[in-house]
PDB file of N, CA and C in Angstrom:
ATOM      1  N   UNK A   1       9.032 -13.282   4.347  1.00  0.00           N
ATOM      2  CA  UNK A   1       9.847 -12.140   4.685  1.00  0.00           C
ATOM      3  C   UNK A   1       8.949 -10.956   5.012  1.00  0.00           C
ATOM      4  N   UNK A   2       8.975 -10.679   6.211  1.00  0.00           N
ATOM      5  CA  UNK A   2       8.175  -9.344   6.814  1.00  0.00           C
ATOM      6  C   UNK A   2       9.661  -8.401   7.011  1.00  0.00           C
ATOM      7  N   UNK A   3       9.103  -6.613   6.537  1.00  0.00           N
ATOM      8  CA  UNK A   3       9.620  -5.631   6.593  1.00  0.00           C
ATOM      9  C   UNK A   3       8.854  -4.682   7.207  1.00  0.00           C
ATOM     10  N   UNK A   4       9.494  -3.430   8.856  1.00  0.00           N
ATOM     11  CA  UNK A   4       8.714  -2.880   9.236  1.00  0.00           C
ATOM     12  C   UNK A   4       8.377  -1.642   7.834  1.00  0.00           C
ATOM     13  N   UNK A   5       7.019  -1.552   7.862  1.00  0.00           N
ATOM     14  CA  UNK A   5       6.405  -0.604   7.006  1.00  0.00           C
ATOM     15  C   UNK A   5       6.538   1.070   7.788  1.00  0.00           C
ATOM     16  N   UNK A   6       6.692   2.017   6.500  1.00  0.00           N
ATOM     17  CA  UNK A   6       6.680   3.340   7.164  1.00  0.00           C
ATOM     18  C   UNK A   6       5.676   3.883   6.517  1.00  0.00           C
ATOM     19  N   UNK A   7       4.784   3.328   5.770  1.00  0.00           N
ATOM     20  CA  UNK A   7       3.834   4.102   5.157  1.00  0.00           C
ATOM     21  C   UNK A   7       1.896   3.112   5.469  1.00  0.00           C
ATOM     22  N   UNK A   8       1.321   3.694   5.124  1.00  0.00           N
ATOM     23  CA  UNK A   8       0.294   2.761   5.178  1.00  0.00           C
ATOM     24  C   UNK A   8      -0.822   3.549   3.522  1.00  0.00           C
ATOM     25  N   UNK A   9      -1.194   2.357   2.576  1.00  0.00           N
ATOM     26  CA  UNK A   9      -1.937   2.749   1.838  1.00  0.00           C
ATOM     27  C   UNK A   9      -3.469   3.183   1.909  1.00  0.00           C
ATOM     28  N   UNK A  10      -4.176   3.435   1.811  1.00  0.00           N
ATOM     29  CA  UNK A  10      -5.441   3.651   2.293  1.00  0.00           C
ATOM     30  C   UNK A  10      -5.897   3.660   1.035  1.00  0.00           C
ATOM     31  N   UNK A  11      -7.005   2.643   0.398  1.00  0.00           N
ATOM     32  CA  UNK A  11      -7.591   2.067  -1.195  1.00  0.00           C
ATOM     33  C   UNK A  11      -8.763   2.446  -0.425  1.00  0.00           C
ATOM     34  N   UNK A  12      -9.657   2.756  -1.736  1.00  0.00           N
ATOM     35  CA  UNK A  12     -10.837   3.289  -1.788  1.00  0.00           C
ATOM     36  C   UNK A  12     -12.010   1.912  -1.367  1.00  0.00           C
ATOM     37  N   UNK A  13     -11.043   0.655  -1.776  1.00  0.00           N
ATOM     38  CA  UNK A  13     -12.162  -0.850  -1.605  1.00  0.00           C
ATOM     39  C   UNK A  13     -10.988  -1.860  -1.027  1.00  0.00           C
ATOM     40  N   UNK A  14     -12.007  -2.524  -0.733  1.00  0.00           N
ATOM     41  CA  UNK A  14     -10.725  -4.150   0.294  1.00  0.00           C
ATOM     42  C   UNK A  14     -10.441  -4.772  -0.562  1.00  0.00           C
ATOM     43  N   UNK A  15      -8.990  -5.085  -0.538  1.00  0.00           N
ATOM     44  CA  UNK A  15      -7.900  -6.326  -1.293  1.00  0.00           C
ATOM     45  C   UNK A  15      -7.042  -6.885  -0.362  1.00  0.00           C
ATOM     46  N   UNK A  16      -7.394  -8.184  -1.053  1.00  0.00           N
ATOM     47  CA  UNK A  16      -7.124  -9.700  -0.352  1.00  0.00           C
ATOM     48  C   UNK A  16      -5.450  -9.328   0.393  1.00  0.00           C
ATOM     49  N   UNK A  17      -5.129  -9.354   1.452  1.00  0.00           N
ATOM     50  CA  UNK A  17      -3.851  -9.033   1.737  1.00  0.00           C
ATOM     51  C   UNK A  17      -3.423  -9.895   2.940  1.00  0.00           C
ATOM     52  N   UNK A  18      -2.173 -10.707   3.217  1.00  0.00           N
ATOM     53  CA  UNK A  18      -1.959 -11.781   3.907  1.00  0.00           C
ATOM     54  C   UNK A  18      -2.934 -12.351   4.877  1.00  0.00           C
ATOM     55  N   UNK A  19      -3.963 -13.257   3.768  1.00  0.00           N
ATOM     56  CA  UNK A  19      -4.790 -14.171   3.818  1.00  0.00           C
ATOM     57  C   UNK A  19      -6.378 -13.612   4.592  1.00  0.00           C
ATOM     58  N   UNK A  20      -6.683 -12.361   4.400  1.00  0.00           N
ATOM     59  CA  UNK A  20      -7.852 -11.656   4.676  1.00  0.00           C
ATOM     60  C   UNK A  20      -8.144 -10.379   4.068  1.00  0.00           C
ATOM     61  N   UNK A  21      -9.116  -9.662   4.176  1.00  0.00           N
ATOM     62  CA  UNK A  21      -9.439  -8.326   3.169  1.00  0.00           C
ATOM     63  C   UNK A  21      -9.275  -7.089   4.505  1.00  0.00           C
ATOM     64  N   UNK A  22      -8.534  -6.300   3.542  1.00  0.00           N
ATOM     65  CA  UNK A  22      -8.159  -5.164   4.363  1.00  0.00           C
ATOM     66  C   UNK A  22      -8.224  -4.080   3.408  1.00  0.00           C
ATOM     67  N   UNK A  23      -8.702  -2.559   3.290  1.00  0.00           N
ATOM     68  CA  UNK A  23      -8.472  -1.138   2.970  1.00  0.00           C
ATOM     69  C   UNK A  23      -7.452  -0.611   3.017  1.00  0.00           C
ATOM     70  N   UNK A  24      -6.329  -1.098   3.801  1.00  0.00           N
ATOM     71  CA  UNK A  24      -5.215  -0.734   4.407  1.00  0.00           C
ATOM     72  C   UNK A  24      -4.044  -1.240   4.207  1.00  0.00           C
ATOM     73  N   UNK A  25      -2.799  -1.441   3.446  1.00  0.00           N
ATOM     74  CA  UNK A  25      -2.055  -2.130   2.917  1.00  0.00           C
ATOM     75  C   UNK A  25      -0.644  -1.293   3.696  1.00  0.00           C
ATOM     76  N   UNK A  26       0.188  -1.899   4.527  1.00  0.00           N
ATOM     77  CA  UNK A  26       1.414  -1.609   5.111  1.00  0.00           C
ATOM     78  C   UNK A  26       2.760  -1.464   3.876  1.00  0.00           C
ATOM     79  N   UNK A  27       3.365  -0.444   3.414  1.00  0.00           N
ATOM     80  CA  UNK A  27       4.116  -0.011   2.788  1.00  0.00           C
ATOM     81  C   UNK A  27       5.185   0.011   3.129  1.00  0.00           C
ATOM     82  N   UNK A  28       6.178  -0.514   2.628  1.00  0.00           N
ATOM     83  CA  UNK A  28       7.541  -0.197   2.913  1.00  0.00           C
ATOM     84  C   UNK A  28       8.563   1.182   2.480  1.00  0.00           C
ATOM     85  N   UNK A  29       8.216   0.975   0.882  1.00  0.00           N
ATOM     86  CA  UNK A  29       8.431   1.901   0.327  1.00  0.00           C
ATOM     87  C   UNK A  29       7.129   1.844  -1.100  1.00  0.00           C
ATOM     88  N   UNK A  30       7.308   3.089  -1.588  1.00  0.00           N
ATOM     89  CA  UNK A  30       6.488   3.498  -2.366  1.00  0.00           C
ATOM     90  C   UNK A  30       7.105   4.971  -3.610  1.00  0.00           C
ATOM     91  N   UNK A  31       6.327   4.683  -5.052  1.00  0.00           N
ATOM     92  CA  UNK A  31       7.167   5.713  -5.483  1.00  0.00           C
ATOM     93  C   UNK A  31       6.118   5.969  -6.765  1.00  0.00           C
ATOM     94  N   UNK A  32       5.488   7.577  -6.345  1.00  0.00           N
ATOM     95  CA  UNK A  32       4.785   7.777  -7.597  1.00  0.00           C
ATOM     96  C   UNK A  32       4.527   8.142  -9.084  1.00  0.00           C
ATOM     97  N   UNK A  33       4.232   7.661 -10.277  1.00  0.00           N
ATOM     98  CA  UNK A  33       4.943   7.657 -11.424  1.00  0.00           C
ATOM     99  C   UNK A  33       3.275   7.844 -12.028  1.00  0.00           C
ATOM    100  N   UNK A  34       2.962   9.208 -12.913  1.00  0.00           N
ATOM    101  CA  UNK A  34       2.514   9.580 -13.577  1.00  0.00           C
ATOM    102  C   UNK A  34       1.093   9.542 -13.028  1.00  0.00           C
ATOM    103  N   UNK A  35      -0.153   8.623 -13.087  1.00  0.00           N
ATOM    104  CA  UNK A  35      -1.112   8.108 -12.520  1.00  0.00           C
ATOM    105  C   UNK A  35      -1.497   6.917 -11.253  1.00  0.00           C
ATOM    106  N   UNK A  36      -0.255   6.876 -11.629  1.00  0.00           N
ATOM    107  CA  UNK A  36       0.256   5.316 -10.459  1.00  0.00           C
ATOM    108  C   UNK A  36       0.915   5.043  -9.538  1.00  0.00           C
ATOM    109  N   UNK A  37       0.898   4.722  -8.419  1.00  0.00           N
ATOM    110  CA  UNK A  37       1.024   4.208  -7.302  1.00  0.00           C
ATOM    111  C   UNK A  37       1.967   2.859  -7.121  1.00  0.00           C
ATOM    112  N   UNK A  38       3.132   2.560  -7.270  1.00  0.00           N
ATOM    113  CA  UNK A  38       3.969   1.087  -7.017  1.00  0.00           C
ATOM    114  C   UNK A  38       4.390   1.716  -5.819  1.00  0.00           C
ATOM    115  N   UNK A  39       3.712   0.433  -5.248  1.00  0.00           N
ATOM    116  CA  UNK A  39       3.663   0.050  -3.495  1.00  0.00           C
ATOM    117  C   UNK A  39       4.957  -1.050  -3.044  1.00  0.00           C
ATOM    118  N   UNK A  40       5.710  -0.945  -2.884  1.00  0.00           N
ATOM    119  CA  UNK A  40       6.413  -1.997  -2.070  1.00  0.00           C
ATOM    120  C   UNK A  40       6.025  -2.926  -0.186  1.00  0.00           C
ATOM    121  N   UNK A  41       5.445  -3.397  -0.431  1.00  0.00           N
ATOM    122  CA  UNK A  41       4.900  -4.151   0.722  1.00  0.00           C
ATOM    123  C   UNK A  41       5.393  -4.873   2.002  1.00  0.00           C
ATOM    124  N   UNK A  42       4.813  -4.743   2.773  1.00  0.00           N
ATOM    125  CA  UNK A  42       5.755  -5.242   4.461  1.00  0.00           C
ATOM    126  C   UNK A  42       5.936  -6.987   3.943  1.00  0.00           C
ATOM    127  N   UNK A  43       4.752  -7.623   3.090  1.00  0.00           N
ATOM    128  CA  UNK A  43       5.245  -8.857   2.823  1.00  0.00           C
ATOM    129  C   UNK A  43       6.172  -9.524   1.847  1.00  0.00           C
ATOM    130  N   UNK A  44       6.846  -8.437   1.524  1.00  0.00           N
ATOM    131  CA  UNK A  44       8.138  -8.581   0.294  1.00  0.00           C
ATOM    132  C   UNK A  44       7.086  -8.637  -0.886  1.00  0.00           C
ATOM    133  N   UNK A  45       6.066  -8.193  -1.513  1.00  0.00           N
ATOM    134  CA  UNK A  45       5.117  -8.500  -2.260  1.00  0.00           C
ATOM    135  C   UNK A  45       5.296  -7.000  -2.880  1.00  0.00           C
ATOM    136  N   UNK A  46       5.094  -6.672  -4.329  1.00  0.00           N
ATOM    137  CA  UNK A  46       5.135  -5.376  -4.976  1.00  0.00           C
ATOM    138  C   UNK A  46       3.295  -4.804  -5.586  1.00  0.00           C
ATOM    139  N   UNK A  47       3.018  -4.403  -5.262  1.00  0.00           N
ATOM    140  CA  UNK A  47       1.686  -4.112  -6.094  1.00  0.00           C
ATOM    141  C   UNK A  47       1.761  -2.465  -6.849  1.00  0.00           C
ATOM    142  N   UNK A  48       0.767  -2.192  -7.682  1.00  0.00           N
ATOM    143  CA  UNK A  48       0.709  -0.918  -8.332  1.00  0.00           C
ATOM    144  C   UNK A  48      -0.736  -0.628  -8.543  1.00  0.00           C
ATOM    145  N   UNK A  49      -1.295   0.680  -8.242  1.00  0.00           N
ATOM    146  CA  UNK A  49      -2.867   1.154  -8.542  1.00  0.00           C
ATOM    147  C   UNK A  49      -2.687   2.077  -8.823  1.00  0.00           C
ATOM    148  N   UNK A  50      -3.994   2.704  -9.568  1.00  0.00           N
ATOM    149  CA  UNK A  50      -4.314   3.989 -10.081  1.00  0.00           C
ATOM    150  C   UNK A  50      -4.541   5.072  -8.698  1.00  0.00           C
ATOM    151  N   UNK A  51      -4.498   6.229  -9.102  1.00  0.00           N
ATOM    152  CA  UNK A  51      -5.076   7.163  -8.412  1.00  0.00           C
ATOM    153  C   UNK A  51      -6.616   6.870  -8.248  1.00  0.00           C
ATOM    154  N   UNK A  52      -7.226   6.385  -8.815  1.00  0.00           N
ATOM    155  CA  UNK A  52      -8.579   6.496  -8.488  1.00  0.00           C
ATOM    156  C   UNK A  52      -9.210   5.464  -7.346  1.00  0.00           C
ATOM    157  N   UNK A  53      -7.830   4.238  -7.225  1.00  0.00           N
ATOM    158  CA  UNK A  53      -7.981   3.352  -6.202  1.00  0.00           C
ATOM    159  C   UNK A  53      -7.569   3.642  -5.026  1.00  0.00           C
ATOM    160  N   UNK A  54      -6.515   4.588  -4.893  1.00  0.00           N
ATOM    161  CA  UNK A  54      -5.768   5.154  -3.312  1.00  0.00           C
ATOM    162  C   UNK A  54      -6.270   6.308  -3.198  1.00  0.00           C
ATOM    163  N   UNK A  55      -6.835   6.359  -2.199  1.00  0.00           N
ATOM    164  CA  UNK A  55      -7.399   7.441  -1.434  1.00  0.00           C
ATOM    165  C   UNK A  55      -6.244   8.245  -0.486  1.00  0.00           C
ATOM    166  N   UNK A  56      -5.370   7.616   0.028  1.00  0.00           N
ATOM    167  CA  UNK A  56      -3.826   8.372   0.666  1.00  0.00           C
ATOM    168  C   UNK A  56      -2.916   7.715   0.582  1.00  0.00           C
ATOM    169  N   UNK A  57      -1.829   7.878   1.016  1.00  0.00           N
ATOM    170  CA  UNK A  57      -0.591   7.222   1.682  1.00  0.00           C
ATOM    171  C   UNK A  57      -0.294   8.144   2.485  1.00  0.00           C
ATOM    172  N   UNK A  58      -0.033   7.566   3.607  1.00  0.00           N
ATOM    173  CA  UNK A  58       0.438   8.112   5.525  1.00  0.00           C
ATOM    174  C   UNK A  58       1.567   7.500   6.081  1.00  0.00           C
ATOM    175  N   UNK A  59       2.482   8.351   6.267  1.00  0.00           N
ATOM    176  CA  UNK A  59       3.076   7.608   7.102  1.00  0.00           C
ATOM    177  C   UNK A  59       2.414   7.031   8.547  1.00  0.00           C
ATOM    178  N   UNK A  60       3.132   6.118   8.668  1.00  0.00           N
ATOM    179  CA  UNK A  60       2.613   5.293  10.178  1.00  0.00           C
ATOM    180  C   UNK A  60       2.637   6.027  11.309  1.00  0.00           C
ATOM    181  N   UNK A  61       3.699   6.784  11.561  1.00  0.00           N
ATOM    182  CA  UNK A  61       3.604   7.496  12.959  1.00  0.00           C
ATOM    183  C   UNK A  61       2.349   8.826  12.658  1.00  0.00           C
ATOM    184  N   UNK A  62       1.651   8.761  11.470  1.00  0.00           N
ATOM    185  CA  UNK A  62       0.314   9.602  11.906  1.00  0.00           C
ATOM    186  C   UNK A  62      -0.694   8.912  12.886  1.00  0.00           C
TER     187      UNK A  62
END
């Protein structure tokens, strides 16, 4: 299940992301809670990082 993403993550280091390493993780939705980052993902996949691992979140049409 692919979802168009409106955000894009930008991590400080590369993680493994549909089947190659990327900095850049396509967001669907996203929602920030205290130190942390839960990412909802274009591949129906949920992840969560610290602030010290995301360097931004952008929307796509930047």
């Amino acid at each position: 299940m692919t979802t168009e993403h409106t955000h894009v993550a930008v991590l400080a280091n590369e993680e493994e992301y549909d089947g190659g390493l990327t900095s850049e993780l396509p967001v669907v939705d996203y929602e920030f809670v205290g130190s942390m980052y839960m990412f909802d993902l274009a591949d129906g996949t949920s992840r969560s990082y610290g602030t010290g691992v995301v360097e931004e979140v952008r929307p796509v049409n930047e």
